[in-house]
Protein backbone atom coordinates (compact mmCIF):
# COMPACT_ATOMS: atom_id res chain seq x y z
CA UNK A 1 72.20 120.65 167.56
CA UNK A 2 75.94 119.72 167.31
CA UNK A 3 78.32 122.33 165.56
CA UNK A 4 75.80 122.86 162.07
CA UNK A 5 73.84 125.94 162.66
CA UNK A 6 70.50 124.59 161.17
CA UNK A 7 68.91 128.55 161.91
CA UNK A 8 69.71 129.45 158.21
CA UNK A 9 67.68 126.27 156.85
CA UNK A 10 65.09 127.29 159.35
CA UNK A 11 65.11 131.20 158.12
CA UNK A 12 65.12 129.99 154.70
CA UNK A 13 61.71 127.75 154.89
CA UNK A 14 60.11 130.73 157.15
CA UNK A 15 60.98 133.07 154.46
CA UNK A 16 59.61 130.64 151.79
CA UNK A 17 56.36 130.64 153.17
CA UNK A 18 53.65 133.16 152.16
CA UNK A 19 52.32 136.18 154.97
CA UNK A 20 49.38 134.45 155.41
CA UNK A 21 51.04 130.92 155.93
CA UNK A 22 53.36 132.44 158.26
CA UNK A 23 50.73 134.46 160.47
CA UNK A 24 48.69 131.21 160.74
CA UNK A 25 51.67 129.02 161.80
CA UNK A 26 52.29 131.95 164.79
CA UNK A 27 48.19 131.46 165.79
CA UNK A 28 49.03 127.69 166.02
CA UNK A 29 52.30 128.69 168.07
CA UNK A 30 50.74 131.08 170.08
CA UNK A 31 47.55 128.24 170.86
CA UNK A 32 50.96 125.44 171.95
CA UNK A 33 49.65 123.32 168.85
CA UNK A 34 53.48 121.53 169.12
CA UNK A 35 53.12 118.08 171.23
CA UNK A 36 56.50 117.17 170.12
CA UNK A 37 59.62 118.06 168.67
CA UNK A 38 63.31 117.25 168.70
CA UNK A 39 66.34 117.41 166.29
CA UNK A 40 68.38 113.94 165.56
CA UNK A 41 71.56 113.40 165.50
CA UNK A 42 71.57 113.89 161.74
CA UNK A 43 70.21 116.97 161.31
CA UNK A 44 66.03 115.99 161.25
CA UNK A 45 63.75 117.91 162.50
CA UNK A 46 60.84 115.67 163.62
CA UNK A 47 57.49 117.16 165.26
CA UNK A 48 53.88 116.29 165.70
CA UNK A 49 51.28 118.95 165.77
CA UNK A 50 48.03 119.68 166.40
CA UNK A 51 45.85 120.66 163.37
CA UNK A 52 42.24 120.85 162.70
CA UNK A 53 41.93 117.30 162.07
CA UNK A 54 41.62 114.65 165.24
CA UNK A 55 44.91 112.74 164.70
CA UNK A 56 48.14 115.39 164.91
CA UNK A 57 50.16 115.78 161.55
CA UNK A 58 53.31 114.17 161.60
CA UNK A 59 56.25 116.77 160.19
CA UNK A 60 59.71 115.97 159.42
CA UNK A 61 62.21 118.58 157.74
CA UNK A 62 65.77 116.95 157.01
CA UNK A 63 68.32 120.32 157.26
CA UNK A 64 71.23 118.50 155.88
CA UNK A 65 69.84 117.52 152.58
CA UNK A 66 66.97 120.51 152.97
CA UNK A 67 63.27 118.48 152.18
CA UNK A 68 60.52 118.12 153.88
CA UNK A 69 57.64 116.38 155.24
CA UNK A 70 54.35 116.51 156.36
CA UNK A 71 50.86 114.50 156.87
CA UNK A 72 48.23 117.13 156.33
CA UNK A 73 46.60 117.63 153.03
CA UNK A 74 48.27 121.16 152.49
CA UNK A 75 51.70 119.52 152.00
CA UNK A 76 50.29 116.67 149.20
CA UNK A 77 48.40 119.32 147.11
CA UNK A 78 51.79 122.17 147.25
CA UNK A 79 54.72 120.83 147.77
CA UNK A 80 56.47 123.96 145.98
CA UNK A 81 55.90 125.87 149.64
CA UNK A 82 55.99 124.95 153.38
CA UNK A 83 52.35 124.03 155.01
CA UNK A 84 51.68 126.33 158.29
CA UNK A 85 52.86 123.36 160.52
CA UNK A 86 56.36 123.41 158.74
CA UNK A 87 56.44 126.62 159.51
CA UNK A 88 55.26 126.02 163.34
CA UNK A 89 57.94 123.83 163.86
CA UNK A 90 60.72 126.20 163.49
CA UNK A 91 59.52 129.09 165.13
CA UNK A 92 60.52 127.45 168.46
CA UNK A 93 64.04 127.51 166.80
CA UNK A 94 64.15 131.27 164.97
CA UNK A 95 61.39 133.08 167.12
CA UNK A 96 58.15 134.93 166.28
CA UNK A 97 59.44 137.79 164.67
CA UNK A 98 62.01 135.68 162.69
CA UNK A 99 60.33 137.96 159.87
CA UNK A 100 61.75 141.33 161.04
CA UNK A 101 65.27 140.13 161.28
């Protein structure tokens, strides 16, 4: 990850994310719904997850200018909060009890 600490981007859009958001993103975490994920060299996060439709969502969260992406119909119909794979995708990153901290 070079020498930017992305983990307060990453707290930030866990915290942003309603209870019920957040316990459905650990299900999908705790079911290994992640079939890939790696950081660039500038600072994007870019993942591709397993959801409930047959084709995995494509998810992409830039922590340098803080916006985000993703694929599944959550995202396109509120934008104003992070969709449950979002929220997947860091966990790997912050940990499953980044609430408690």
């Amino acid at each position: 990850m070079g020498h930017y600490d992305y983990s307060k981007v990453m707290r930030a859009l866990y915290k942003q994310a309603p209870d019920r958001i957040r316990m459905r993103a650990k299900g999908y975490f705790s079911e290994d719904r992640i079939k890939s994920l790696n950081i660039t060299g500038e600072g994007v996060l870019k993942a591709r997850v397993q959801g409930t439709a047959p084709e995995p969502y494509y998810v992409e969260i830039d922590m340098k200018e803080r916006t985000r992406k993703c694929s599944c119909p959550a995202h396109h119909n509120y934008r104003d909060i992070p969709c449950k794979h979002q929220v997947l995708v860091v966990l790997p990153f912050i940990g499953t009890d980044a609430g408690r901290r």
